[in-house]
C-alpha atoms as a PDB file:
ATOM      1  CA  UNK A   1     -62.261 -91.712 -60.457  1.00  0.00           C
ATOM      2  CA  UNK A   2     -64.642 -94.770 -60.017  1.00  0.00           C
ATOM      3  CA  UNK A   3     -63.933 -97.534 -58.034  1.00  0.00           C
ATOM      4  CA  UNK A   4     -65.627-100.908 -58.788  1.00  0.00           C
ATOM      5  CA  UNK A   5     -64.593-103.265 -55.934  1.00  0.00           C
ATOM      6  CA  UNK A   6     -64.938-107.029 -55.799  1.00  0.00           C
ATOM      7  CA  UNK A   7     -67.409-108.581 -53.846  1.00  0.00           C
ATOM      8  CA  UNK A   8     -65.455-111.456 -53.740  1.00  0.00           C
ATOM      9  CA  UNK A   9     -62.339-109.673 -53.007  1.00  0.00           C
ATOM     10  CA  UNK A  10     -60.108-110.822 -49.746  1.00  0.00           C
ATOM     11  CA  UNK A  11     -59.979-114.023 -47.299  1.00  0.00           C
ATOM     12  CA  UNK A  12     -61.893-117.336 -48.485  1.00  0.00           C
ATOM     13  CA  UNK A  13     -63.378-119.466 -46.227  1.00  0.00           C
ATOM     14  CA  UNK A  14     -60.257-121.756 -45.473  1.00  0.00           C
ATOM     15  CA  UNK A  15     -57.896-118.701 -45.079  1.00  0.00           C
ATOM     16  CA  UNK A  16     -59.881-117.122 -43.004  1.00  0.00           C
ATOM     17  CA  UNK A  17     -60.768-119.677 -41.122  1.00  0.00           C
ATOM     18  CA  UNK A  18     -56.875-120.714 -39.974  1.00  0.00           C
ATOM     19  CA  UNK A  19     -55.674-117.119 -39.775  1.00  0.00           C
ATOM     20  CA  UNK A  20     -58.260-116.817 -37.238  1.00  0.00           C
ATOM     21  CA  UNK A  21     -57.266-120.098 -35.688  1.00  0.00           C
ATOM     22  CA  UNK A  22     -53.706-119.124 -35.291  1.00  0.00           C
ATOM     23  CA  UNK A  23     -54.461-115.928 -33.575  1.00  0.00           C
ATOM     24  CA  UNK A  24     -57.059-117.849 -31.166  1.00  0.00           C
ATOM     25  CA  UNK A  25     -54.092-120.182 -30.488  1.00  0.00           C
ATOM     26  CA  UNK A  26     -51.236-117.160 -29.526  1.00  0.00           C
ATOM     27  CA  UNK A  27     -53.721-115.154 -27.387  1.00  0.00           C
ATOM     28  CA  UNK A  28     -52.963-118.632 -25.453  1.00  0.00           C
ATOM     29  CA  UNK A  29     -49.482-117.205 -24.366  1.00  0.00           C
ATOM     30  CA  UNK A  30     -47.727-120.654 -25.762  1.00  0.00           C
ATOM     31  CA  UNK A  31     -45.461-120.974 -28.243  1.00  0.00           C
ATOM     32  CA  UNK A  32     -46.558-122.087 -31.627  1.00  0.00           C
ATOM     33  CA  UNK A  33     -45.185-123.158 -34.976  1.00  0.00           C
ATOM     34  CA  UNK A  34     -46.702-122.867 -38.341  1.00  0.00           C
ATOM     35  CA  UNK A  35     -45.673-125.699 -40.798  1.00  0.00           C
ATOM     36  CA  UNK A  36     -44.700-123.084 -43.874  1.00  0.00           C
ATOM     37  CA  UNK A  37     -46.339-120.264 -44.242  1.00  0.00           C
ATOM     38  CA  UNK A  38     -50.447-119.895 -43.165  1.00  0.00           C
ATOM     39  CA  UNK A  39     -50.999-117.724 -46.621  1.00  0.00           C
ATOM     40  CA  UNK A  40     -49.516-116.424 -49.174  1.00  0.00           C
ATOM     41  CA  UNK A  41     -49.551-113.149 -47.954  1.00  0.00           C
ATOM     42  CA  UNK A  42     -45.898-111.275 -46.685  1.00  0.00           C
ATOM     43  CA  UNK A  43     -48.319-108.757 -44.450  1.00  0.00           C
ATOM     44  CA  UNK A  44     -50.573-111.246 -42.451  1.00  0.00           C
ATOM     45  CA  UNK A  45     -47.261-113.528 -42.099  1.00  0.00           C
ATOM     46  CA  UNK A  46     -45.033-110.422 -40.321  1.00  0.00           C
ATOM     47  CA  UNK A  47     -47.839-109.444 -38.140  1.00  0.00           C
ATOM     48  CA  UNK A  48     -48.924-113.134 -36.971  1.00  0.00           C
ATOM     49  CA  UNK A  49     -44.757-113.500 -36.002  1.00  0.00           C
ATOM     50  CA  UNK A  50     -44.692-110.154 -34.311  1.00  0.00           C
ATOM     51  CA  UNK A  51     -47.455-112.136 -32.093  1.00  0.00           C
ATOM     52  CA  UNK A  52     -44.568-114.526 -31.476  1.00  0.00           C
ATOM     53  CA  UNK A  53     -45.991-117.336 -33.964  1.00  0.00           C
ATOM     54  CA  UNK A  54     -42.705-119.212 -35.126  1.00  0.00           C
ATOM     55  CA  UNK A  55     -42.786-120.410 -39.011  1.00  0.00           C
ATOM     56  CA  UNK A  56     -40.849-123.811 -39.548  1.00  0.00           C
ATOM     57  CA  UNK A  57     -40.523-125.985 -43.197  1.00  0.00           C
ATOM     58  CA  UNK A  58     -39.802-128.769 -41.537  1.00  0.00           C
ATOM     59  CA  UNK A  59     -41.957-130.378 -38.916  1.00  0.00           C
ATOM     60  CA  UNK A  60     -38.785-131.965 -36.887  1.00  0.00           C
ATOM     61  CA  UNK A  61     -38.211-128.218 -36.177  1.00  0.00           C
ATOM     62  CA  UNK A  62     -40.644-127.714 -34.137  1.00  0.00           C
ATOM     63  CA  UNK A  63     -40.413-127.238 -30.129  1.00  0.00           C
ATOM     64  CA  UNK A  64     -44.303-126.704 -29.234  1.00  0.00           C
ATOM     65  CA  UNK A  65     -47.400-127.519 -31.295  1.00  0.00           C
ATOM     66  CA  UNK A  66     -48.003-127.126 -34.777  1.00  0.00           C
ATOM     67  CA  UNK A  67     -50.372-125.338 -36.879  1.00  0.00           C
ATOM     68  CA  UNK A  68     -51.658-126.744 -40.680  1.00  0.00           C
ATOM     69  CA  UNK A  69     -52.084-124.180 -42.613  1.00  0.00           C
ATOM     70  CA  UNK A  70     -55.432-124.164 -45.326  1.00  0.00           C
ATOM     71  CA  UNK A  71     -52.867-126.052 -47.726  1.00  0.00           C
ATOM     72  CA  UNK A  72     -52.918-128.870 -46.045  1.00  0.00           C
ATOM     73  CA  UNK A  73     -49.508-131.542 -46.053  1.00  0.00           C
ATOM     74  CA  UNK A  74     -48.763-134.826 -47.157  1.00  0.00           C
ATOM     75  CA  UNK A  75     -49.861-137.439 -45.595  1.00  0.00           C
ATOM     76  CA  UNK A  76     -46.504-138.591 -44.419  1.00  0.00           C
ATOM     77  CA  UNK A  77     -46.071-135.376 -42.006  1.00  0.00           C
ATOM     78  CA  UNK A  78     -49.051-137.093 -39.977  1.00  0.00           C
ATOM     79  CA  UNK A  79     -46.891-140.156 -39.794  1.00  0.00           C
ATOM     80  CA  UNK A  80     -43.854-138.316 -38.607  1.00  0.00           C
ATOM     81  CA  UNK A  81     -45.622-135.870 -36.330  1.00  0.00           C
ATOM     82  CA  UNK A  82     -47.136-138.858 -34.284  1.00  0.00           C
ATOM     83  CA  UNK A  83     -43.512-140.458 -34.540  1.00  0.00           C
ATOM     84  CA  UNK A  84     -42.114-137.481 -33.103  1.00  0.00           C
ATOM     85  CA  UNK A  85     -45.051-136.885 -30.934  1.00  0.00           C
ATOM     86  CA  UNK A  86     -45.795-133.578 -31.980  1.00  0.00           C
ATOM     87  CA  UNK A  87     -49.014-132.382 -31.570  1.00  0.00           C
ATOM     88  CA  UNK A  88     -50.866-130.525 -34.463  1.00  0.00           C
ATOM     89  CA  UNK A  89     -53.431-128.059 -35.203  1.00  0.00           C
ATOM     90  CA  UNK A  90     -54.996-129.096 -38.056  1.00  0.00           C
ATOM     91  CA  UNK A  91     -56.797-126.221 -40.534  1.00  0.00           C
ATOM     92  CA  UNK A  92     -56.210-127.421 -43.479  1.00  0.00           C
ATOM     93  CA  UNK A  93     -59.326-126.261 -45.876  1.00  0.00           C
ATOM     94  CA  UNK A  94     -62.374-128.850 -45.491  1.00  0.00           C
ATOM     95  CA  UNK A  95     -62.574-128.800 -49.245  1.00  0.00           C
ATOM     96  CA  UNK A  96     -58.896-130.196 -50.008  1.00  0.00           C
ATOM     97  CA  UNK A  97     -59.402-132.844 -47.630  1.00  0.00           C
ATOM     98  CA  UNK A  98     -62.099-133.678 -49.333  1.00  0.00           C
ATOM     99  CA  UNK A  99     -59.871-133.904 -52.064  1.00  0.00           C
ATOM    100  CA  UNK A 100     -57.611-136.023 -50.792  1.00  0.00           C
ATOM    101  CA  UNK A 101     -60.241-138.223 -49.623  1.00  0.00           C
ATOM    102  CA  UNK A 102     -61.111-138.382 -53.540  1.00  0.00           C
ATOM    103  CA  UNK A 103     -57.942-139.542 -54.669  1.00  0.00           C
ATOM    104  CA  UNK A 104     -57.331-142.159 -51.624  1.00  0.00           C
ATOM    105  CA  UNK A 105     -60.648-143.318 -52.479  1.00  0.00           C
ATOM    106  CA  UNK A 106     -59.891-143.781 -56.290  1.00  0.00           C
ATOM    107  CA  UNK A 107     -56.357-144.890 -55.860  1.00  0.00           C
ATOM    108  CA  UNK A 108     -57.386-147.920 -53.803  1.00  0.00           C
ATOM    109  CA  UNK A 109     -59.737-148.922 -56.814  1.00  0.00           C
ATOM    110  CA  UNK A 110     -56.870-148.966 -59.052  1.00  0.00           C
ATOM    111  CA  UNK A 111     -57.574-145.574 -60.498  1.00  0.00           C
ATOM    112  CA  UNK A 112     -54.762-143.757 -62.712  1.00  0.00           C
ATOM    113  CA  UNK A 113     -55.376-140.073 -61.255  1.00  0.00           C
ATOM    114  CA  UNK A 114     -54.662-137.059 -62.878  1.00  0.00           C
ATOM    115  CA  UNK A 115     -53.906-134.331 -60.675  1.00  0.00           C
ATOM    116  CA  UNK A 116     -54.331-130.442 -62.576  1.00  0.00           C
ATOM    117  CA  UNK A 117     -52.446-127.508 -60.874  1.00  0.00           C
ATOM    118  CA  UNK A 118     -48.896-126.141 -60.102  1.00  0.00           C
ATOM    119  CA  UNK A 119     -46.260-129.045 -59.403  1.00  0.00           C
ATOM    120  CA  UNK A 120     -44.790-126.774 -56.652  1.00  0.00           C
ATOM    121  CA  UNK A 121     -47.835-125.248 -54.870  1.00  0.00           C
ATOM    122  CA  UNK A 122     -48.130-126.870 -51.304  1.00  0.00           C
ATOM    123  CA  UNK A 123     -51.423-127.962 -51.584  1.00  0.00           C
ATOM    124  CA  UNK A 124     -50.753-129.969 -54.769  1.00  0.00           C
ATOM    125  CA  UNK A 125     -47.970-131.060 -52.980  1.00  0.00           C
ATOM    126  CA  UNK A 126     -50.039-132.410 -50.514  1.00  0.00           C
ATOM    127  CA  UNK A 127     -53.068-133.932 -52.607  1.00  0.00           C
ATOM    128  CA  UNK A 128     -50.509-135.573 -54.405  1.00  0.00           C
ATOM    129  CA  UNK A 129     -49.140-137.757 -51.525  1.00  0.00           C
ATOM    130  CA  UNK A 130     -52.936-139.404 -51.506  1.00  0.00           C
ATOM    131  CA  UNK A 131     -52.888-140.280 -54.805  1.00  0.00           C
ATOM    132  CA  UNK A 132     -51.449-143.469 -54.527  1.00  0.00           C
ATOM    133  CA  UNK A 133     -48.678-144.999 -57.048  1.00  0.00           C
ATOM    134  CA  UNK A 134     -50.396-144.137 -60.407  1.00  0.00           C
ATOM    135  CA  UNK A 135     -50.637-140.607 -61.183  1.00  0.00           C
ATOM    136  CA  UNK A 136     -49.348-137.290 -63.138  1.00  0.00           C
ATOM    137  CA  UNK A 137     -49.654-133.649 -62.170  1.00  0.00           C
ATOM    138  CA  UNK A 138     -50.770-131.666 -65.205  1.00  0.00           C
ATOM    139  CA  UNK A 139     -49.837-128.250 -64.316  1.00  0.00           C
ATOM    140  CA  UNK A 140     -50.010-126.868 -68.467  1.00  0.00           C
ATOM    141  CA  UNK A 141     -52.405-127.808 -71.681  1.00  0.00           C
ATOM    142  CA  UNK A 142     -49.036-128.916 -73.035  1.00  0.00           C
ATOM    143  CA  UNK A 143     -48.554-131.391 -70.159  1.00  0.00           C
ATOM    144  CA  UNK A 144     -51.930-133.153 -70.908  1.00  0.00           C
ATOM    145  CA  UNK A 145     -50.449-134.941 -74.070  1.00  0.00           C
ATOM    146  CA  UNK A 146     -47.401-136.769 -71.688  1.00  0.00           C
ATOM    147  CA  UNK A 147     -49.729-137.482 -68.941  1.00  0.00           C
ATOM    148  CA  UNK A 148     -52.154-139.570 -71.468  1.00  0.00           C
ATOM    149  CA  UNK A 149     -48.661-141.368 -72.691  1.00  0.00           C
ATOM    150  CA  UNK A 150     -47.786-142.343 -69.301  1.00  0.00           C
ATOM    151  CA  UNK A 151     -51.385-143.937 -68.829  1.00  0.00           C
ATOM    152  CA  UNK A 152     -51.143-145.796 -71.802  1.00  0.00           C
ATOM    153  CA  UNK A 153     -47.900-147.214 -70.769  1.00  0.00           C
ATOM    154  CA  UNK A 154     -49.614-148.201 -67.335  1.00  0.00           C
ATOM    155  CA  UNK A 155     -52.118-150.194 -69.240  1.00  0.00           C
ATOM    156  CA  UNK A 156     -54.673-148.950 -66.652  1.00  0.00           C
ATOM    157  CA  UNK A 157     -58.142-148.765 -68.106  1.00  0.00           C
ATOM    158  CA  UNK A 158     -59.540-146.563 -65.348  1.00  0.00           C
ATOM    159  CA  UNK A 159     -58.510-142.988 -65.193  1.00  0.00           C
ATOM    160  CA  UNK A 160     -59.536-140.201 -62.298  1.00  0.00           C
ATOM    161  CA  UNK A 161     -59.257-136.469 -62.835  1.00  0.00           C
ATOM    162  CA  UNK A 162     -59.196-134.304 -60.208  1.00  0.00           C
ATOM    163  CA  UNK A 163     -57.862-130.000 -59.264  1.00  0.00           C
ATOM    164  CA  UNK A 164     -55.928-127.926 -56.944  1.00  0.00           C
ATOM    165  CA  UNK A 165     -58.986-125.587 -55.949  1.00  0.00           C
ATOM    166  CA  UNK A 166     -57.807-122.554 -56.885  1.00  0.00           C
ATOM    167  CA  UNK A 167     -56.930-124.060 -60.654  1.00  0.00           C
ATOM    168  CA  UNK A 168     -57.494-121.703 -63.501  1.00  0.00           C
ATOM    169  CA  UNK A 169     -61.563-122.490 -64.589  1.00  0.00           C
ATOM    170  CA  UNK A 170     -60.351-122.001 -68.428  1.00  0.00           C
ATOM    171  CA  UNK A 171     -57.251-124.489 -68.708  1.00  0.00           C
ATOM    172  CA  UNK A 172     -59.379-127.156 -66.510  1.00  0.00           C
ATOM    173  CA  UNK A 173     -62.200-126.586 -69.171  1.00  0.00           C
ATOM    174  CA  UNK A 174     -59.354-126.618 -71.796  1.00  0.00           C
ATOM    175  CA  UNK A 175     -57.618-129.613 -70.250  1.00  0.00           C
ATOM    176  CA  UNK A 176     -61.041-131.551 -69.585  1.00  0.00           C
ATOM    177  CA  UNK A 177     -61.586-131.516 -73.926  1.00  0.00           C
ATOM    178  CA  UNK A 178     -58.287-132.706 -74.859  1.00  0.00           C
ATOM    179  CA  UNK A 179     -58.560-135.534 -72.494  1.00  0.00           C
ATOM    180  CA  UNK A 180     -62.140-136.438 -73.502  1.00  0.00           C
ATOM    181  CA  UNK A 181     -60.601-135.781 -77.363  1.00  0.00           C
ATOM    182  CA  UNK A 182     -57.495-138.240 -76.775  1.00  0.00           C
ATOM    183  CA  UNK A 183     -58.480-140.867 -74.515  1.00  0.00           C
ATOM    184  CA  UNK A 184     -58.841-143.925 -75.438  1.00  0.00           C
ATOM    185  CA  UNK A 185     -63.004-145.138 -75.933  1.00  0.00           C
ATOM    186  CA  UNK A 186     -61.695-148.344 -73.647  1.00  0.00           C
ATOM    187  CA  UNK A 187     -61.119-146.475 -70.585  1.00  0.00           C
ATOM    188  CA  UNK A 188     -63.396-145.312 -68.157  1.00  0.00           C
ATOM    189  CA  UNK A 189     -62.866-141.708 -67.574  1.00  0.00           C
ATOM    190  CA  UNK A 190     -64.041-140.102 -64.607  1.00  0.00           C
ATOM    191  CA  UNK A 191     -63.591-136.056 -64.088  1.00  0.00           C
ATOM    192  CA  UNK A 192     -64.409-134.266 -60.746  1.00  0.00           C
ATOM    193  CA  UNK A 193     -64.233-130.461 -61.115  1.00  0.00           C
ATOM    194  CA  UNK A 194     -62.603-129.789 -57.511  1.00  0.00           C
ATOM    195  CA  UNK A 195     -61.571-125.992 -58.315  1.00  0.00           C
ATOM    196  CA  UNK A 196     -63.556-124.497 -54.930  1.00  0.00           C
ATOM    197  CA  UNK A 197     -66.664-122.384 -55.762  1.00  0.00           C
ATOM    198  CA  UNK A 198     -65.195-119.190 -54.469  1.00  0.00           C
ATOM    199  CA  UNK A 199     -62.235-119.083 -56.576  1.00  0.00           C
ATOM    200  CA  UNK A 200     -64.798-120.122 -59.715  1.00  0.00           C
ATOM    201  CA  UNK A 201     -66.826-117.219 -58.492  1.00  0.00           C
ATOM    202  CA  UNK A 202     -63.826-114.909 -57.747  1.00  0.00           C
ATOM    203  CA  UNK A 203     -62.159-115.442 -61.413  1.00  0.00           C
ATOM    204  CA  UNK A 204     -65.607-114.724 -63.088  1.00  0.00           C
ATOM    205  CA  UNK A 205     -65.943-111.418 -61.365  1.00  0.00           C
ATOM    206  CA  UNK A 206     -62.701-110.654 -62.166  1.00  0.00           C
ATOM    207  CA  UNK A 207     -63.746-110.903 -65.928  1.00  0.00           C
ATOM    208  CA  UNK A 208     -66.305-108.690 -65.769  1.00  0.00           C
ATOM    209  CA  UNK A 209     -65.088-106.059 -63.583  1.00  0.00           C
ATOM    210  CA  UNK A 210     -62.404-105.955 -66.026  1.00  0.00           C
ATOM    211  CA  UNK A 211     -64.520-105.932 -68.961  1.00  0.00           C
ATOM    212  CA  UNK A 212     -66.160-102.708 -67.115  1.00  0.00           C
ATOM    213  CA  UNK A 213     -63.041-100.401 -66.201  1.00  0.00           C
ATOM    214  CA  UNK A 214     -60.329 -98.376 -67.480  1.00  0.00           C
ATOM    215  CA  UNK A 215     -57.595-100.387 -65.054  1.00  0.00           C
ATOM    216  CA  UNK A 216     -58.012-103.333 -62.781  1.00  0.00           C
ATOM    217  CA  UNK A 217     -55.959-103.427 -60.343  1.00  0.00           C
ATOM    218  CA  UNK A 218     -55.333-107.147 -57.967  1.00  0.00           C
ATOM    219  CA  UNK A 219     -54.350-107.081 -54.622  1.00  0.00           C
ATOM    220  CA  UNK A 220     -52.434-110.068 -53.460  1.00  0.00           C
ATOM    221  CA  UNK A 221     -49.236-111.745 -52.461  1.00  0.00           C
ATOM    222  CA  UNK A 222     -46.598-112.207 -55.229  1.00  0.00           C
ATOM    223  CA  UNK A 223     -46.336-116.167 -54.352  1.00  0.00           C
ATOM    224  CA  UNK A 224     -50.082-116.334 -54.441  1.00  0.00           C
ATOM    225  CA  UNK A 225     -51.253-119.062 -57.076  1.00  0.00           C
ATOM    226  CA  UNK A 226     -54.956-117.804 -56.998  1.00  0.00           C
ATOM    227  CA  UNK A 227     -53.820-114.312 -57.234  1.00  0.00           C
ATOM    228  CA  UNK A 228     -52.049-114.956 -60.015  1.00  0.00           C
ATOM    229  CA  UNK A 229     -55.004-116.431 -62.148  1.00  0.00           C
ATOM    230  CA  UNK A 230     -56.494-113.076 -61.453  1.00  0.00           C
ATOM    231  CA  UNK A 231     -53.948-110.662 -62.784  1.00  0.00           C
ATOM    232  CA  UNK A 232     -53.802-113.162 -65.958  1.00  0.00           C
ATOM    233  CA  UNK A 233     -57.609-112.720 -66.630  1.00  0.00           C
ATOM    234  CA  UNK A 234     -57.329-109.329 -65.769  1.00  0.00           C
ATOM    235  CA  UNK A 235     -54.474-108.753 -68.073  1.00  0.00           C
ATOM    236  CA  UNK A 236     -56.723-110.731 -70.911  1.00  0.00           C
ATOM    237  CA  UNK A 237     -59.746-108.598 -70.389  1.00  0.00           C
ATOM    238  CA  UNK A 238     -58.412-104.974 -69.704  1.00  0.00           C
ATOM    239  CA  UNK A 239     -56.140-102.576 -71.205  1.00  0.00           C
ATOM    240  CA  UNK A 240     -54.139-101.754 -68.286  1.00  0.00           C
ATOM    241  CA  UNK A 241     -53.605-105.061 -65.426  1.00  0.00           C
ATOM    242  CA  UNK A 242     -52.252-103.998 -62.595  1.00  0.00           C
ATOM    243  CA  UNK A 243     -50.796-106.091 -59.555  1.00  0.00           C
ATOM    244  CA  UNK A 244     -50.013-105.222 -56.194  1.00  0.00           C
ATOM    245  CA  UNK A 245     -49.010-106.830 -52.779  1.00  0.00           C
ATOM    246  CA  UNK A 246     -50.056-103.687 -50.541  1.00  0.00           C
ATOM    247  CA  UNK A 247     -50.895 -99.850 -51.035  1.00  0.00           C
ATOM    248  CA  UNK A 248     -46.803 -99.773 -50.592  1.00  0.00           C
ATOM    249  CA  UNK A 249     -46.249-100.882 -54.474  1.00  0.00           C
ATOM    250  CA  UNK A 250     -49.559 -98.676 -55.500  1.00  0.00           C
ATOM    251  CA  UNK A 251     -48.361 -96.487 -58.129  1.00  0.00           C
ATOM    252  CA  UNK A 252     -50.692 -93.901 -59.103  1.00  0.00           C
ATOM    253  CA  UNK A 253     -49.298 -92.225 -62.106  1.00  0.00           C
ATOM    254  CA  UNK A 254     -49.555 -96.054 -63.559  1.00  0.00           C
ATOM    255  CA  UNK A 255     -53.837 -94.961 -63.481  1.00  0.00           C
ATOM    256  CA  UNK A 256     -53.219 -91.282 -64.565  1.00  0.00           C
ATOM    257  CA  UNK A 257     -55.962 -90.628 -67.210  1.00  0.00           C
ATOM    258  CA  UNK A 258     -57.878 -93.616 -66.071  1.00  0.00           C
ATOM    259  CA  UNK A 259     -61.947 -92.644 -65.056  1.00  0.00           C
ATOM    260  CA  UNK A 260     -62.762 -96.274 -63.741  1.00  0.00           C
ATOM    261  CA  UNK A 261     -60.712 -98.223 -61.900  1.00  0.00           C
ATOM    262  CA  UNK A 262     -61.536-102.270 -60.709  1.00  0.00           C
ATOM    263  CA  UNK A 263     -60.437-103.938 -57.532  1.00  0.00           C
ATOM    264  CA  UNK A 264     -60.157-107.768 -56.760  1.00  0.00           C
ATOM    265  CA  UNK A 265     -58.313-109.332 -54.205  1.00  0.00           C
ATOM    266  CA  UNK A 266     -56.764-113.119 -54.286  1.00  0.00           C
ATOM    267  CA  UNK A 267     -57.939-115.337 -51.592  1.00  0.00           C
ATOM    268  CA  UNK A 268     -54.737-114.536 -49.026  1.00  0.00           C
ATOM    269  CA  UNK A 269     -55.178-110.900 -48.973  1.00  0.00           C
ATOM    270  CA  UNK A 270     -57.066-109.362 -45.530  1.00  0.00           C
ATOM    271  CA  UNK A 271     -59.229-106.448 -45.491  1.00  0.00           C
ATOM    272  CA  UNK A 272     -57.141-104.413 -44.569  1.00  0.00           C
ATOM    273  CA  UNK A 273     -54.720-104.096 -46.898  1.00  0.00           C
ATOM    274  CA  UNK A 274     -57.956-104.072 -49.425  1.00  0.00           C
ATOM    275  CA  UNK A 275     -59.100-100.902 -47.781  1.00  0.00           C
ATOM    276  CA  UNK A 276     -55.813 -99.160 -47.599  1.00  0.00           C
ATOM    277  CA  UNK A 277     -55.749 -99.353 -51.433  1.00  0.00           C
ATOM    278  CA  UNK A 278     -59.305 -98.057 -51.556  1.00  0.00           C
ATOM    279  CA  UNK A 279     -58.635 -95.077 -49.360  1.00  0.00           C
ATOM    280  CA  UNK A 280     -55.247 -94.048 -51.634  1.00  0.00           C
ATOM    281  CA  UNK A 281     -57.315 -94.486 -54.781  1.00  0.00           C
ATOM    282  CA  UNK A 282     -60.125 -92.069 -53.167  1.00  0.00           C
ATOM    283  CA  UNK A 283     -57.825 -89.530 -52.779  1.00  0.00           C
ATOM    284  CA  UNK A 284     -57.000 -88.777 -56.588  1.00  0.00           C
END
């Protein structure tokens, strides 16, 4: 069998860079919290609480200091946590608060913003407190069509679009032409592509690894937005789209007949559990 493995596979820059954080901060002997979970990921969750880290979803739960996961929050957690005067470790991903400094920006120029990505991921969740009063989250094509309704009904004449960063590449593209199809010639449109590089990278490769191979198979957590958008393009480009969390769900009989195989990896998957696949694949 022939493995073609993802350069791009594993830990991005943000996710890397607080999972490091956090274990930087416990080798501290104190207790700390982590304000929902620091990644997607059930396996890098279990072994940073085995280290005594103490996950909360709500920040008045906290009894030490508090850790901001690559998400980022809303901007009414800073608020509180200074009310409450809880101290907080704050890794949110440098390019979703440039986001948010985007949409604060816009909003106070009496932008309508449009916000693409999942209504319940937490780092939508948290872009969306900065986008001031006027605003939609467009999480579908479909969605696109109600969102342009509401503006008209606003009677704002300047309009803002902006991404989660790990937003599907195709259905922003897809999104971007029916907006530039249906909006009106009177308002001034203004469209900033914030999907992050590496997950614009990460989807292409995924393409054409799966373009290549017999099977690809994606590595991530099953909450994982990014990983997600992978298995979908994999599942578009391959006969046989295969997703896993960890070598645990790895079924090989699911490859049986297959003489080149693909790996990718979402952004919240470590090496490790990457390599543990690899090593059960190189034994057929």
């Amino acid at each position: 069998m022939d493995l073609i493995i993802g350069k791009t596979a594993g830990f991005c820059y943000g996710v890397k860079r607080a999972v490091d954080g956090a274990k930087e901060e416990l080798e501290k002997e104190k207790t700390i919290f982590g304000l929902g979970e620091i990644v997607h990921n059930q396996d890098v969750v279990k072994k940073l609480e085995e280290k005594g880290m103490h996950f909360i979803e709500d920040i008045k739960e906290a009894n030490g200091e508090v850790i901001i996961r690559a998400h980022g929050i809303p901007k009414e957690i800073y608020k509180q946590a200074k009310e409450e005067q809880i101290k907080l470790i704050d890794y949110t991903c440098p390019k979703v608060l440039k986001i948010h400094e985007i949409a604060e920006e816009y909003a106070s120029k009496g932008y309508y913003i449009f916000l693409l990505g999942s209504k319940k991921h937490p780092e939508n969740i948290g872009t969306y407190s900065y986008c001031g009063k006027n605003k939609c989250m467009i999480e579908k094509e479909d969605d696109t069509f109600k969102a342009l309704e509401m503006l008209e009904k606003s009677n704002i004449k300047k309009l803002l679009v902006i991404s989660q960063t790990t937003f599907s590449l195709e259905k922003f593209y897809i999104i971007e032409e029916i907006i530039k199809n249906e909006l009106p010639r009177d308002v001034e449109l203004v469209i900033k592509n914030t999907i992050c590089q590496a997950t614009e990278i990460r989807q292409k490769e995924t393409k054409e690894i799966a373009n290549k191979v017999d099977a690809m198979i994606i590595i991530g957590g099953k909450n994982s937005s990014n990983t997600k958008k992978l298995y979908d393009i994999a599942k578009q480009n391959c006969n046989i789209a295969i997703a896993i969390e960890n070598v645990k769900d790895l079924n090989l009989q699911e490859l049986k007949n297959t003489k080149k195989v693909g790996i990718m990896a979402g952004a919240s998957t470590p090496k490790e559990s990457i390599d543990k696949v690899i090593e059960k694949l190189k034994e057929v």
